[in-house]
PDB file of N, CA and C in Angstrom:
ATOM      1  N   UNK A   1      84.747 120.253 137.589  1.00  0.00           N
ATOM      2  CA  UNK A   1      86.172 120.533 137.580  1.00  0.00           C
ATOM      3  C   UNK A   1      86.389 121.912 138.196  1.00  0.00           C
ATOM      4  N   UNK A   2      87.221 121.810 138.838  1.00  0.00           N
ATOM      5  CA  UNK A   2      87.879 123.073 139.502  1.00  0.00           C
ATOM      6  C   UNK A   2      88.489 124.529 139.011  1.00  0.00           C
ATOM      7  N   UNK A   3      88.365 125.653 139.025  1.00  0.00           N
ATOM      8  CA  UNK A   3      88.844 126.208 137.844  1.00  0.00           C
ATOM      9  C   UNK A   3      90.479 126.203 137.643  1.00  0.00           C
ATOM     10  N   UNK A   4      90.944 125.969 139.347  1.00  0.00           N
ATOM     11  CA  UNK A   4      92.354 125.655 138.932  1.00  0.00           C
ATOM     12  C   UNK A   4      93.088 124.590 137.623  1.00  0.00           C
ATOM     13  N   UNK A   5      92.154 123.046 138.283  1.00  0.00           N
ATOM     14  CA  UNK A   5      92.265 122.472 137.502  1.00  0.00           C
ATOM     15  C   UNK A   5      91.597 122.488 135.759  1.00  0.00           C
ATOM     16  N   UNK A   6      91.096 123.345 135.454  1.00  0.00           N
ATOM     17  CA  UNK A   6      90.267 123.817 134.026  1.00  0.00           C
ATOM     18  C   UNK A   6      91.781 124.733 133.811  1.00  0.00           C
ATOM     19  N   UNK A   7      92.637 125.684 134.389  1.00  0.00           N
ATOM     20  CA  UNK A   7      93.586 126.025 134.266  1.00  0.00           C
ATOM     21  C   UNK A   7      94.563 125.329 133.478  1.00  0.00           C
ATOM     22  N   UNK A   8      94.773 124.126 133.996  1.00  0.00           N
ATOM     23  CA  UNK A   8      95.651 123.377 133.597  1.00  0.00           C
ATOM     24  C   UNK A   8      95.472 123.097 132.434  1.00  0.00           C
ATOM     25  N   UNK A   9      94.764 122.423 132.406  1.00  0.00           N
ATOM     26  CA  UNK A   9      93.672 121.974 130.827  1.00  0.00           C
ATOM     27  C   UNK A   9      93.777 122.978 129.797  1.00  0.00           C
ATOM     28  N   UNK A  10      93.388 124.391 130.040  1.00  0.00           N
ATOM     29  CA  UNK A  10      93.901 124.962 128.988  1.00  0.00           C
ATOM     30  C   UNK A  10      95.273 125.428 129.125  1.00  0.00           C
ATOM     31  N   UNK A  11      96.453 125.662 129.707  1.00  0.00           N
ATOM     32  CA  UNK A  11      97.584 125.374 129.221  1.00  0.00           C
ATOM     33  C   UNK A  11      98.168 124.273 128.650  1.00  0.00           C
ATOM     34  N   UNK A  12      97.736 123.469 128.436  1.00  0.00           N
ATOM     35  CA  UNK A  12      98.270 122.492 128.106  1.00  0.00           C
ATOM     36  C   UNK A  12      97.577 122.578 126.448  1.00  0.00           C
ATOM     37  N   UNK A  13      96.647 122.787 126.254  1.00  0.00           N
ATOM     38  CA  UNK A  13      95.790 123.155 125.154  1.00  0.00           C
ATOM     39  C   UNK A  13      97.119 124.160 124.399  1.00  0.00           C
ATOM     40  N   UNK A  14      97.412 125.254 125.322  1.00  0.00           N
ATOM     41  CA  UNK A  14      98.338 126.258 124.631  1.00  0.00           C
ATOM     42  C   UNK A  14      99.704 125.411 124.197  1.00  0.00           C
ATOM     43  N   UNK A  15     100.071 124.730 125.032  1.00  0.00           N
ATOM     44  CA  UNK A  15     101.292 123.861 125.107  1.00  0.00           C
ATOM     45  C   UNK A  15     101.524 123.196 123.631  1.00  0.00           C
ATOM     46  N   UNK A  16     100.502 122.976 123.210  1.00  0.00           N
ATOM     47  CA  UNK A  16     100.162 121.820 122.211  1.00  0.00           C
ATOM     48  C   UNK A  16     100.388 122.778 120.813  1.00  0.00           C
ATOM     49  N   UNK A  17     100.465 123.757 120.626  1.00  0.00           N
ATOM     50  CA  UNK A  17     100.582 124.742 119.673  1.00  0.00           C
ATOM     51  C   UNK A  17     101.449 125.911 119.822  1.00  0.00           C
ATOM     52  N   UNK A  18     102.484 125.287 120.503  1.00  0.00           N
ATOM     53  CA  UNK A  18     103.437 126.007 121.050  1.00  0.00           C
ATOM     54  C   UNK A  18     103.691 127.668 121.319  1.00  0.00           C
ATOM     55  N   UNK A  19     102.444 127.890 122.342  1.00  0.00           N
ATOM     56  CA  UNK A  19     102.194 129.334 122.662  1.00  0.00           C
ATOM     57  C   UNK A  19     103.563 129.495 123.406  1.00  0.00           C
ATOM     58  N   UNK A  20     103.783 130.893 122.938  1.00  0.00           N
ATOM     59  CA  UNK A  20     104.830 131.782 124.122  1.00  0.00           C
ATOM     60  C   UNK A  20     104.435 132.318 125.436  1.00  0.00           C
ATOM     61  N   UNK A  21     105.287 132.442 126.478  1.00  0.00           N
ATOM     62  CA  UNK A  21     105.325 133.374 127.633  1.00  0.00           C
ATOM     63  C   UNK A  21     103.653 133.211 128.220  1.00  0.00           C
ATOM     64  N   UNK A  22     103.484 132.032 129.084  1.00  0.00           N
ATOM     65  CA  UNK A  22     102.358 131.411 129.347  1.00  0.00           C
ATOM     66  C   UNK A  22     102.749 131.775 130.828  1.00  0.00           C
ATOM     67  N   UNK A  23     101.207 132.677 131.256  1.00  0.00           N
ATOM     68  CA  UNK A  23     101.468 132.883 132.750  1.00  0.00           C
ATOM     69  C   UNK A  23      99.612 132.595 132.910  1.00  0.00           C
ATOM     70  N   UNK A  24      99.406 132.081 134.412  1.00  0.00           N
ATOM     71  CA  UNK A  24      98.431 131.760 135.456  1.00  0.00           C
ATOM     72  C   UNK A  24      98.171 132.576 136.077  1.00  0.00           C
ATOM     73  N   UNK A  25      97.397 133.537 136.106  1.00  0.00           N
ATOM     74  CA  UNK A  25      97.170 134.198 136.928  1.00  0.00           C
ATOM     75  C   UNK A  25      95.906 134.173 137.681  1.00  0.00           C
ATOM     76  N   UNK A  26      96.212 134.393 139.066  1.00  0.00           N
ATOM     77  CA  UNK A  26      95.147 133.403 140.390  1.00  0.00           C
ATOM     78  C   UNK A  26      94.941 134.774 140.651  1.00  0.00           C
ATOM     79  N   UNK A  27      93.334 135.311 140.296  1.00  0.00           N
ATOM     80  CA  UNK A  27      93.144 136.320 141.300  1.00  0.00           C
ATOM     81  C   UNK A  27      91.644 135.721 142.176  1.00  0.00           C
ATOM     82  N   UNK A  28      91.627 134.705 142.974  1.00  0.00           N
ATOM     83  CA  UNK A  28      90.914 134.319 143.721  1.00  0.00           C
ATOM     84  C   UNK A  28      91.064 135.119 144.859  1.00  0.00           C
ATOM     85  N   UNK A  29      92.075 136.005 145.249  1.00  0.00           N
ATOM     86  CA  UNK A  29      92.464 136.504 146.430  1.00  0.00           C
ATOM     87  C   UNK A  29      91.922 138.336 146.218  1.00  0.00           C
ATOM     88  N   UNK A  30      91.817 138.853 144.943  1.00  0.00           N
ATOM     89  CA  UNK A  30      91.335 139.655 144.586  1.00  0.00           C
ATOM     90  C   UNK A  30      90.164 140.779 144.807  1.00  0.00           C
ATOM     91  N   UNK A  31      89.657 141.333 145.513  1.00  0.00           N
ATOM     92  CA  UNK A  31      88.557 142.025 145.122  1.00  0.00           C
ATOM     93  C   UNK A  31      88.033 141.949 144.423  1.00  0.00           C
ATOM     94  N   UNK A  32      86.488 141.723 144.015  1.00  0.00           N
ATOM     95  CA  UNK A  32      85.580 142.368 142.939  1.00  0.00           C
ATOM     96  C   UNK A  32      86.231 141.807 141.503  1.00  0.00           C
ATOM     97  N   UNK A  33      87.297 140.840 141.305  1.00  0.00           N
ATOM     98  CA  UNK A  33      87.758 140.070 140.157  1.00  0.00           C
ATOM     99  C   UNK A  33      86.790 139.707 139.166  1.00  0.00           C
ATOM    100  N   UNK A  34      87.344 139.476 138.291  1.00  0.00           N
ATOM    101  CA  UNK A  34      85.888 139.395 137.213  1.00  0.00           C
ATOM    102  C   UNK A  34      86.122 137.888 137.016  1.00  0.00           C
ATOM    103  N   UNK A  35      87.128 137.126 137.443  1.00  0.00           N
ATOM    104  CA  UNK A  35      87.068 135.300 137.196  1.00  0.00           C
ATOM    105  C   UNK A  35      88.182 135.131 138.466  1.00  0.00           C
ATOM    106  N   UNK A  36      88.340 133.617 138.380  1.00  0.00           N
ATOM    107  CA  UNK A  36      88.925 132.950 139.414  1.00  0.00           C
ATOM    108  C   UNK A  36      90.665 132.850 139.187  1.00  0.00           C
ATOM    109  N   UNK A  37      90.597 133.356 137.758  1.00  0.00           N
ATOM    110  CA  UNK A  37      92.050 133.074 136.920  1.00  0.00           C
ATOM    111  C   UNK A  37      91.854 133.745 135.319  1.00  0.00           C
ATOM    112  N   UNK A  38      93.303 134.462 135.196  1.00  0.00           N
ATOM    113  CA  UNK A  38      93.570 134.713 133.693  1.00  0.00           C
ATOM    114  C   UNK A  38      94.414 133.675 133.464  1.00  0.00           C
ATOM    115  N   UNK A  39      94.223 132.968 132.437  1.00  0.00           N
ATOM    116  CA  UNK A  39      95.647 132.238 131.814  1.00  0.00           C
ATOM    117  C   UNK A  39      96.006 132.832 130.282  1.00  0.00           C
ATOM    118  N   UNK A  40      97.141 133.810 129.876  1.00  0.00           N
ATOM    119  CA  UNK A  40      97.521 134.521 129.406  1.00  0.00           C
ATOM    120  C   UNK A  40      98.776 133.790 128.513  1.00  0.00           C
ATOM    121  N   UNK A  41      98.551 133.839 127.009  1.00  0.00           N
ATOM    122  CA  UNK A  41      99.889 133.714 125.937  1.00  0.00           C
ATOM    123  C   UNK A  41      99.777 134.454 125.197  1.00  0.00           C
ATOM    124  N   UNK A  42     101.261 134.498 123.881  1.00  0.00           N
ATOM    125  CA  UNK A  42     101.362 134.607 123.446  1.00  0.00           C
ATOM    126  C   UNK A  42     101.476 133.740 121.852  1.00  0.00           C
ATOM    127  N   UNK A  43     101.321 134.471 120.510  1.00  0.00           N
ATOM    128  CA  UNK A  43     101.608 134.032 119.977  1.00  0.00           C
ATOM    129  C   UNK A  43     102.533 134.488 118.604  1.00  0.00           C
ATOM    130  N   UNK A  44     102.788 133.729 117.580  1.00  0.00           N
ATOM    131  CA  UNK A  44     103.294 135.105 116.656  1.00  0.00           C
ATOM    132  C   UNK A  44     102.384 135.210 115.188  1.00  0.00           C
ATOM    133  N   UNK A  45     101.857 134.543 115.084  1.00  0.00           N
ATOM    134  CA  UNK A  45     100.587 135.089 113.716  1.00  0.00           C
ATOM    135  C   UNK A  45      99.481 135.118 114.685  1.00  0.00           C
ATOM    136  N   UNK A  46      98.234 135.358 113.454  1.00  0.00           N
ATOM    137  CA  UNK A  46      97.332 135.210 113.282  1.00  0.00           C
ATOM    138  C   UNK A  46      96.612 133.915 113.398  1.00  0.00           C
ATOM    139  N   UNK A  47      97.155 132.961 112.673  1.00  0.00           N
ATOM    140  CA  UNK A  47      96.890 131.650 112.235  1.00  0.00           C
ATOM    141  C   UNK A  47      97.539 130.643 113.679  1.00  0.00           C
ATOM    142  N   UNK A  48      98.644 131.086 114.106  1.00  0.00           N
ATOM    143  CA  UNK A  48      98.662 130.742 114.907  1.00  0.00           C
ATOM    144  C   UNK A  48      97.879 130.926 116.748  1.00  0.00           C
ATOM    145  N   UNK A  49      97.853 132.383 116.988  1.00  0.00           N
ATOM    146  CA  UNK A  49      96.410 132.278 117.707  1.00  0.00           C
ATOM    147  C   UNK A  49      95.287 131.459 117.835  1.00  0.00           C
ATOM    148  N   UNK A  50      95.089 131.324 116.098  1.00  0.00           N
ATOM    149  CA  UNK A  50      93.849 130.419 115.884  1.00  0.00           C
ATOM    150  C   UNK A  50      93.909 129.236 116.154  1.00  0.00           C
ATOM    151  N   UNK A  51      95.009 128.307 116.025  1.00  0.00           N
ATOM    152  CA  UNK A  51      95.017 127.387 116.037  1.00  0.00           C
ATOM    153  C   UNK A  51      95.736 126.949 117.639  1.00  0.00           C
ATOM    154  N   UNK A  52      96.036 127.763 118.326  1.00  0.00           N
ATOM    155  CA  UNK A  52      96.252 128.101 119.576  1.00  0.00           C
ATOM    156  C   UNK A  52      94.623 127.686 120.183  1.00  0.00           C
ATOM    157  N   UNK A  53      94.009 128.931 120.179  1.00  0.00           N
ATOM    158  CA  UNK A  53      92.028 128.486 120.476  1.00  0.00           C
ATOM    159  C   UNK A  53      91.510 127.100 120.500  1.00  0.00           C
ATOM    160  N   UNK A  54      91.926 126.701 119.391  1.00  0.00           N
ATOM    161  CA  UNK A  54      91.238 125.489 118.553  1.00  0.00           C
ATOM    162  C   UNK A  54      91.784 124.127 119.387  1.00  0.00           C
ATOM    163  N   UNK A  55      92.769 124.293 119.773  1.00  0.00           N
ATOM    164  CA  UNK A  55      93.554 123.485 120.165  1.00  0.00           C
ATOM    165  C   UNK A  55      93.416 123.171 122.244  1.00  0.00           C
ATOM    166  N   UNK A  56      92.954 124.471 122.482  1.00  0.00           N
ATOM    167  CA  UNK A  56      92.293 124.863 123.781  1.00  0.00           C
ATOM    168  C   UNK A  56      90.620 124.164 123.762  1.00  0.00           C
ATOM    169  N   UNK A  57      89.947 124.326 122.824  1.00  0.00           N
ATOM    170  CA  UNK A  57      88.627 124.177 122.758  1.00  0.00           C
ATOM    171  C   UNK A  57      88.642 122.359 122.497  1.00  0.00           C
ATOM    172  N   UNK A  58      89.734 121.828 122.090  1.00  0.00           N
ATOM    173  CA  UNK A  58      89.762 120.515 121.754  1.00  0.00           C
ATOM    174  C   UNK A  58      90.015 119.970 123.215  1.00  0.00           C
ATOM    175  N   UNK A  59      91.309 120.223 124.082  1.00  0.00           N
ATOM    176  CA  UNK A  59      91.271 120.268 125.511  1.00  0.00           C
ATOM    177  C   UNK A  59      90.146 119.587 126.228  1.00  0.00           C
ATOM    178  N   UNK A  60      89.847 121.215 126.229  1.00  0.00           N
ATOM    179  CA  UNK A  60      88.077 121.432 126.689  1.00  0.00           C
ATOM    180  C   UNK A  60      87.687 120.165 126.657  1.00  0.00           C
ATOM    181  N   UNK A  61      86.962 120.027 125.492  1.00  0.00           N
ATOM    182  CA  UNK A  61      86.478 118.753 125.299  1.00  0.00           C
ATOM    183  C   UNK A  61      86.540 117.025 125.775  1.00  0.00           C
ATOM    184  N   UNK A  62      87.936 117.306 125.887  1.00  0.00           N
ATOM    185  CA  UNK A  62      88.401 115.578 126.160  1.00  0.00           C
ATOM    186  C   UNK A  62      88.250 115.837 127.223  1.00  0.00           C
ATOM    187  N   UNK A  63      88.043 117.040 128.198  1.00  0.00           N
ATOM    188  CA  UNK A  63      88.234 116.836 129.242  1.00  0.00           C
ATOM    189  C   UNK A  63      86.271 117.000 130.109  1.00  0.00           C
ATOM    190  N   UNK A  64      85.991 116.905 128.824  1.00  0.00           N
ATOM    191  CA  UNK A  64      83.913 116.965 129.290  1.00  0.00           C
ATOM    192  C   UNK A  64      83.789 117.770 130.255  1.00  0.00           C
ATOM    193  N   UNK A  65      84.221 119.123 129.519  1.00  0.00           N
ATOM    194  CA  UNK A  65      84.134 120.022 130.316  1.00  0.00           C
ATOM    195  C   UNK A  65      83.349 121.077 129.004  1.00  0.00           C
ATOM    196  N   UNK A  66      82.221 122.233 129.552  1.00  0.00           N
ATOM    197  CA  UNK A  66      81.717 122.892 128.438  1.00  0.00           C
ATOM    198  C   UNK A  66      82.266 123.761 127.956  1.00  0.00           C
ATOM    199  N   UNK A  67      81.879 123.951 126.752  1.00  0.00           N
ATOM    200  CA  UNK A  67      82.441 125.126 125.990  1.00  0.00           C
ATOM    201  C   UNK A  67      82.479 126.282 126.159  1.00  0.00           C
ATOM    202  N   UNK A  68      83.258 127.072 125.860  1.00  0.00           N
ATOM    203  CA  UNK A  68      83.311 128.622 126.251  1.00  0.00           C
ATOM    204  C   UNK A  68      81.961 129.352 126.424  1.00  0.00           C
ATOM    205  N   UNK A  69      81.528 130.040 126.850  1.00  0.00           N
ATOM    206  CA  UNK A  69      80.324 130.912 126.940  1.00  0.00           C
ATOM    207  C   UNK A  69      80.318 131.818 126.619  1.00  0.00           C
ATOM    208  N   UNK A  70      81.426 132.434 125.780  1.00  0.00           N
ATOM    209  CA  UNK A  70      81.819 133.599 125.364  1.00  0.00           C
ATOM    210  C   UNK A  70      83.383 133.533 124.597  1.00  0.00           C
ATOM    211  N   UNK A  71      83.054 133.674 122.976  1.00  0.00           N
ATOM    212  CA  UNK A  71      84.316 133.603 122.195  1.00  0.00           C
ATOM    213  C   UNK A  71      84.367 134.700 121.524  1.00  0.00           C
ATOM    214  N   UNK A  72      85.753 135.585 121.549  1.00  0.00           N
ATOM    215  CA  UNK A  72      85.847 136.799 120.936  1.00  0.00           C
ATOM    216  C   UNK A  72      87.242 137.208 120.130  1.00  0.00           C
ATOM    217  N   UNK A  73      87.581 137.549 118.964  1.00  0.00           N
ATOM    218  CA  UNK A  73      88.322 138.235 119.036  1.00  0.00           C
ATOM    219  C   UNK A  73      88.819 137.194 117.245  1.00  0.00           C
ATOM    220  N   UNK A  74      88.453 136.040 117.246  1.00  0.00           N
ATOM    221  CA  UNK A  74      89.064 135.310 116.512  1.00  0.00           C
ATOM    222  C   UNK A  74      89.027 135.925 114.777  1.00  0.00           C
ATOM    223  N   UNK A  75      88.507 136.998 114.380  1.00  0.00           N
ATOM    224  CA  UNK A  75      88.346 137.125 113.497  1.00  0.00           C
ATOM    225  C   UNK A  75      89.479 138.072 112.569  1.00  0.00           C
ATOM    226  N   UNK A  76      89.769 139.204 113.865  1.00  0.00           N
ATOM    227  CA  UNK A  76      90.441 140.256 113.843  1.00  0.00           C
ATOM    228  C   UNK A  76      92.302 139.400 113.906  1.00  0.00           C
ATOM    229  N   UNK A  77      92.271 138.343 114.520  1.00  0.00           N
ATOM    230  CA  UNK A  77      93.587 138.018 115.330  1.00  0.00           C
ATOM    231  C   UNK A  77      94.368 138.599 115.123  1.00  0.00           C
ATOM    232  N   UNK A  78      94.359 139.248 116.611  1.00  0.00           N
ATOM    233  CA  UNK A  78      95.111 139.955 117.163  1.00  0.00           C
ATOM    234  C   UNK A  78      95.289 139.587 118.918  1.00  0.00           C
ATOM    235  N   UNK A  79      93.763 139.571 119.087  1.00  0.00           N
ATOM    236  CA  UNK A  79      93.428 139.056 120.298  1.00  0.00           C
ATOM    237  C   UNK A  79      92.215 137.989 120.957  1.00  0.00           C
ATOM    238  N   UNK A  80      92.596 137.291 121.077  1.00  0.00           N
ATOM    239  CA  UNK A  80      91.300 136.306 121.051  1.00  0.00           C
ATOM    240  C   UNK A  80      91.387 136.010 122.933  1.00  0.00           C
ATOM    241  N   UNK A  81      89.765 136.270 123.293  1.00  0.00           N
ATOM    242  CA  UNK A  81      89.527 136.411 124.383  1.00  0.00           C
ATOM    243  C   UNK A  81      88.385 134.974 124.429  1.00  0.00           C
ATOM    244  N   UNK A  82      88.691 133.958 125.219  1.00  0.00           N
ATOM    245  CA  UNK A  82      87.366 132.947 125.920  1.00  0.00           C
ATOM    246  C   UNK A  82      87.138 132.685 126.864  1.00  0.00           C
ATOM    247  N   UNK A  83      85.974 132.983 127.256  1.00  0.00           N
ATOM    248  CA  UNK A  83      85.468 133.491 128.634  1.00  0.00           C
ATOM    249  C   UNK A  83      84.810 131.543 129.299  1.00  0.00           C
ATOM    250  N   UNK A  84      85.369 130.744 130.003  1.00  0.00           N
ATOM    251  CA  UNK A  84      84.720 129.681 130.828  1.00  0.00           C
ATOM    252  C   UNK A  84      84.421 129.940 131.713  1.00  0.00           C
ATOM    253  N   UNK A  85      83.775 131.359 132.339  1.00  0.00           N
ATOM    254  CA  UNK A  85      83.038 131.473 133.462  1.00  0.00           C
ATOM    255  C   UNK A  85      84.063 132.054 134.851  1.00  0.00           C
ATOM    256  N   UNK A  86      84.961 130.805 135.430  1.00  0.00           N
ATOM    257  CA  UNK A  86      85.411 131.370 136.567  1.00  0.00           C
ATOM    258  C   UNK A  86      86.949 130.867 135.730  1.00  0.00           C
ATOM    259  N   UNK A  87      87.293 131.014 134.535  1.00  0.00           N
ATOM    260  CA  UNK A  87      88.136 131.065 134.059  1.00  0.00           C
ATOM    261  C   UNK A  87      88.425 131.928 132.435  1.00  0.00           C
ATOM    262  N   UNK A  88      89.331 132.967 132.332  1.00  0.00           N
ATOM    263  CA  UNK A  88      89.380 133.462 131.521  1.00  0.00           C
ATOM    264  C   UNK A  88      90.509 133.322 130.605  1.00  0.00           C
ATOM    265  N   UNK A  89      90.452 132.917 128.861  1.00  0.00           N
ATOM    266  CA  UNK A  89      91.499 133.019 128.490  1.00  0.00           C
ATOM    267  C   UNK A  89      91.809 133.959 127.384  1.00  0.00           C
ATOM    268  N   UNK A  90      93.331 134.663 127.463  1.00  0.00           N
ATOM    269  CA  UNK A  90      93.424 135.831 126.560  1.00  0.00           C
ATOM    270  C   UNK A  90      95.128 134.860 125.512  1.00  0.00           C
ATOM    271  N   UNK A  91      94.768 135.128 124.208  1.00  0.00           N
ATOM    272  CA  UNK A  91      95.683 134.934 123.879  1.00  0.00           C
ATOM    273  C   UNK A  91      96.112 135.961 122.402  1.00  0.00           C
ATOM    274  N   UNK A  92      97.421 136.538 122.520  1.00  0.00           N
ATOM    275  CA  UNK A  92      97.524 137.633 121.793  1.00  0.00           C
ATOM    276  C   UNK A  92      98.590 137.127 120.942  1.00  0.00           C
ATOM    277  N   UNK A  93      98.582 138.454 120.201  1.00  0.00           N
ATOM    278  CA  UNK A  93     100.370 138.547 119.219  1.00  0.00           C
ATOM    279  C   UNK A  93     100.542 139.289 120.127  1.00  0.00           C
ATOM    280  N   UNK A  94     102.290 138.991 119.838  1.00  0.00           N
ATOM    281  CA  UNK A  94     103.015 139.553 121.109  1.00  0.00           C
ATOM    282  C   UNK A  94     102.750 141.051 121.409  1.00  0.00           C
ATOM    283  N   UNK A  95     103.481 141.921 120.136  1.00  0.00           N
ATOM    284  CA  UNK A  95     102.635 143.392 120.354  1.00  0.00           C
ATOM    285  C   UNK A  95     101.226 143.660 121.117  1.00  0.00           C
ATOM    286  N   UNK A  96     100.499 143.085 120.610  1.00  0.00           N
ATOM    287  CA  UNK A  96      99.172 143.615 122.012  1.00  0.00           C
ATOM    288  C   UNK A  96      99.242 143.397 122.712  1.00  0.00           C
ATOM    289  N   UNK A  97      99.805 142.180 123.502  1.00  0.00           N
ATOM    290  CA  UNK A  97     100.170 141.571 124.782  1.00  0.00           C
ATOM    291  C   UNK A  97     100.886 143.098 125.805  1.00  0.00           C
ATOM    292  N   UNK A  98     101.751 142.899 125.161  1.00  0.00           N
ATOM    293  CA  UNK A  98     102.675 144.597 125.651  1.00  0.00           C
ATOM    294  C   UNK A  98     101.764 145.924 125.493  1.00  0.00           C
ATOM    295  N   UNK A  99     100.914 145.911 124.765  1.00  0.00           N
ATOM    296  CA  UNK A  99     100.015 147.470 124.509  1.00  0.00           C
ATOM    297  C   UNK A  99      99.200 147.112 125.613  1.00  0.00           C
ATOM    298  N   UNK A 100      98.565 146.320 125.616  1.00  0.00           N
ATOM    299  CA  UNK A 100      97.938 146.044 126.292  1.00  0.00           C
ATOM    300  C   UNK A 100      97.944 145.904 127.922  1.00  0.00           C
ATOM    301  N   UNK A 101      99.293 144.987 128.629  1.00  0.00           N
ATOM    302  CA  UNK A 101      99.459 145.098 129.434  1.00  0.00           C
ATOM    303  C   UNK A 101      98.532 144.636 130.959  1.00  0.00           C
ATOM    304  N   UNK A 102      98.012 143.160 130.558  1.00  0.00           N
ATOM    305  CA  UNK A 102      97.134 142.932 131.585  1.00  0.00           C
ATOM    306  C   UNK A 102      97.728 142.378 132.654  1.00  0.00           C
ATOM    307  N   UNK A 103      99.220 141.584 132.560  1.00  0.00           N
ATOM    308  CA  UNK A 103      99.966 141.688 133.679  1.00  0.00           C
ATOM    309  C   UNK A 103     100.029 143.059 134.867  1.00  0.00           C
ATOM    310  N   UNK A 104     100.036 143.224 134.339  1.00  0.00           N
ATOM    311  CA  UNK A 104     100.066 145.244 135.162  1.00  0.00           C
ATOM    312  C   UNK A 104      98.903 145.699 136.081  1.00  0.00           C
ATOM    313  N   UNK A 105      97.844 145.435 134.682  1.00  0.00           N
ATOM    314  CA  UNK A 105      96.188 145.823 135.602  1.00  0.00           C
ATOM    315  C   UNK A 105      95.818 145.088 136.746  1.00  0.00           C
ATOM    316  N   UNK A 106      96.546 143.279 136.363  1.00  0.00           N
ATOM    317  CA  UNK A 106      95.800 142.409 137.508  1.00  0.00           C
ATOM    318  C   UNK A 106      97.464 142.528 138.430  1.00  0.00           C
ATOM    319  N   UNK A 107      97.853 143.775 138.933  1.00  0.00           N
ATOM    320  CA  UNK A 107      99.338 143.017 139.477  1.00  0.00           C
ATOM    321  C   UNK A 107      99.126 142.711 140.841  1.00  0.00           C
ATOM    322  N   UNK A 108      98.205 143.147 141.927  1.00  0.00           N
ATOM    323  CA  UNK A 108      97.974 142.198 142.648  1.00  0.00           C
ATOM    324  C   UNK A 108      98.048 140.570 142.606  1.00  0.00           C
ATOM    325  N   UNK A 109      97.670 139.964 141.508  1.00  0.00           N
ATOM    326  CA  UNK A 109      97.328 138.520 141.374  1.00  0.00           C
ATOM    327  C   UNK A 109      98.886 138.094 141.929  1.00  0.00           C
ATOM    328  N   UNK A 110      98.276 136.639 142.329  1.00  0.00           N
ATOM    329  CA  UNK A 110      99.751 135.533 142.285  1.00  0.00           C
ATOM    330  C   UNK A 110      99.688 135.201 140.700  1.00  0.00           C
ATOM    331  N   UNK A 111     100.766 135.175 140.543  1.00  0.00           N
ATOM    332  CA  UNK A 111     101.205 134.436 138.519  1.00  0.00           C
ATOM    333  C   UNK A 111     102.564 133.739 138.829  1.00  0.00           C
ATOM    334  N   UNK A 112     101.837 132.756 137.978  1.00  0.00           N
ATOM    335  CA  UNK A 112     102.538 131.756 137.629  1.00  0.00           C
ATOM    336  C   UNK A 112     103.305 131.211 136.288  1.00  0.00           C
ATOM    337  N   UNK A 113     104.511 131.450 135.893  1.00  0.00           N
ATOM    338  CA  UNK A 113     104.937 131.483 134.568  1.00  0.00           C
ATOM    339  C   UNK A 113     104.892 129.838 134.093  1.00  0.00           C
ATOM    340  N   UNK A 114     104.985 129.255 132.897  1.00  0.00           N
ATOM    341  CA  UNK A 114     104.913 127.790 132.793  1.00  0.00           C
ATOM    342  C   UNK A 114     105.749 128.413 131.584  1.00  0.00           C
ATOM    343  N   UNK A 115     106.958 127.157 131.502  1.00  0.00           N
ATOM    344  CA  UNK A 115     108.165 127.164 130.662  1.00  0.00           C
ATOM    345  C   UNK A 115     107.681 126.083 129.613  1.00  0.00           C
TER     346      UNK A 115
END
């Protein structure tokens, strides 16, 4: 699978647990990028993050595609980071999203908002 199309797959994962303010971001065009794509939400708990992930990792699955290679953040939720290689996903409470600010760092990228 393509990472565009692995893109999809996990928005739709987010979709399903009704994440906020869901953007794509393609830095294939990038320099020295550390993946092929951020796909970036929000959420408003804790519990919901989690079940945000969970719901991504189920995705994953139906779609026989492997599991993250790197899961972080789920304990603290606040920010939960899963790394699929040439796809990265960050999903926050809204406050870190804004402290944080990774729209900004990658603003070269093309992004793509999904309603």
């Amino acid at each position: 699978m393509t990472a565009e199309a692995l893109s999809k797959v996990i928005v739709k994962g987010m979709e399903e647990k009704k994440a906020s303010d869901i953007l794509v971001m393609d830095l294939r065009k990038i320099k020295n990028s550390v993946a092929d794509f951020f796909v970036i939400c929000s959420g408003n708990s804790n519990t919901q993050l989690e079940a945000i992930s969970e719901s991504i990792e189920e995705e994953i699955k139906k779609a026989n595609e492997k599991p993250a290679k790197r899961l972080e953040g789920k304990a603290n939720g606040e920010w939960v980071l899963m790394d699929y290689f040439d796809v990265v996903v960050h999903i926050f409470l809204k406050e870190k999203r804004n402290y944080y600010g990774l729209e900004e760092l990658w603003g070269d990228a093309k992004t793509t908002r999904v309603n």
